[in-house]
Protein backbone atom coordinates (compact mmCIF):
# COMPACT_ATOMS: atom_id res chain seq x y z
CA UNK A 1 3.55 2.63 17.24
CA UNK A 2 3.88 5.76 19.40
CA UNK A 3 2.89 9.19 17.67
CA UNK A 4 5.91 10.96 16.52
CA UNK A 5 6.97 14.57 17.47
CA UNK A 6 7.07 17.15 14.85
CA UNK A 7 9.87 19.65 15.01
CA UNK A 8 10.70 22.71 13.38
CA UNK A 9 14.10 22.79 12.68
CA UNK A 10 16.17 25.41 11.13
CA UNK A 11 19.85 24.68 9.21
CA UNK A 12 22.17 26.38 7.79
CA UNK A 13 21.88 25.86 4.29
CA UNK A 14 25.13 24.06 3.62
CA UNK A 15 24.33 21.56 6.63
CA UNK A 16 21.09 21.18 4.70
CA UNK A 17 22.73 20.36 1.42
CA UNK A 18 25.22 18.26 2.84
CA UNK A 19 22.21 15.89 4.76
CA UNK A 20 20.51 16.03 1.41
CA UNK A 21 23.59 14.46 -0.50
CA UNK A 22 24.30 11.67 2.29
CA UNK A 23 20.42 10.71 2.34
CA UNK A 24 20.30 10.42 -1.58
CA UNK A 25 23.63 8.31 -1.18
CA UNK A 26 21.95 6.31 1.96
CA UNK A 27 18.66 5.95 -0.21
CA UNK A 28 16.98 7.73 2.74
CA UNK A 29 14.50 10.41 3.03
CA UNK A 30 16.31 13.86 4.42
CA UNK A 31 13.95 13.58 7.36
CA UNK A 32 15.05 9.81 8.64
CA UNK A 33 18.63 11.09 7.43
CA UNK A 34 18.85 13.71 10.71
CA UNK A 35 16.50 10.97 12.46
CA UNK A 36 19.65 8.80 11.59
CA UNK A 37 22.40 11.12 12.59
CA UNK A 38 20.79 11.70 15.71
CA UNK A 39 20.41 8.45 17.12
CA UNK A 40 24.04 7.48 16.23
CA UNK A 41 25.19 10.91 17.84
CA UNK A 42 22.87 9.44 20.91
CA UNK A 43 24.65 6.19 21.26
CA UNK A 44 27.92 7.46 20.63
CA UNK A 45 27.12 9.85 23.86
CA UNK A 46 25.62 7.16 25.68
CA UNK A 47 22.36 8.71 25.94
CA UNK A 48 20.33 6.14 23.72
CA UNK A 49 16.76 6.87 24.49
CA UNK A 50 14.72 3.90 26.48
CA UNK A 51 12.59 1.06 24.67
CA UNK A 52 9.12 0.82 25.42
CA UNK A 53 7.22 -1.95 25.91
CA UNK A 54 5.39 -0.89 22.80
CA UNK A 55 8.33 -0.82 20.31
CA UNK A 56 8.58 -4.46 21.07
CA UNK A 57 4.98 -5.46 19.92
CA UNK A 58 5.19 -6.85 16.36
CA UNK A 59 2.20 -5.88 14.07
CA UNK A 60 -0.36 -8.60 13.96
């Protein structure tokens, strides 16, 4: 698996709160919540970042 990109990231503290209540309710950590949101905003744009080769390879 690639390494992933760290990111500071700065929120208002209600948009914090909120993404803390729907990860609890999702069973998520807050950090794959956003990961979450983002991807769906993505694809919802049609912007969906690219596979690589590599995030095809199962784990031996």
């Amino acid at each position: 698996m690639p390494e992933r990109k760290k990111l500071l990231l700065r929120l208002d503290p209600a948009v914090y709160e909120a993404i803390a209540r729907w990860a609890a309710d999702d069973l998520r950590s807050i950090n794959a919540q956003i990961e979450y949101a983002l991807r769906r905003a993505l694809k919802e744009a049609g912007r969906e970042p690219r596979r690589s080769p590599e995030d095809d390879k199962s784990p031996d």
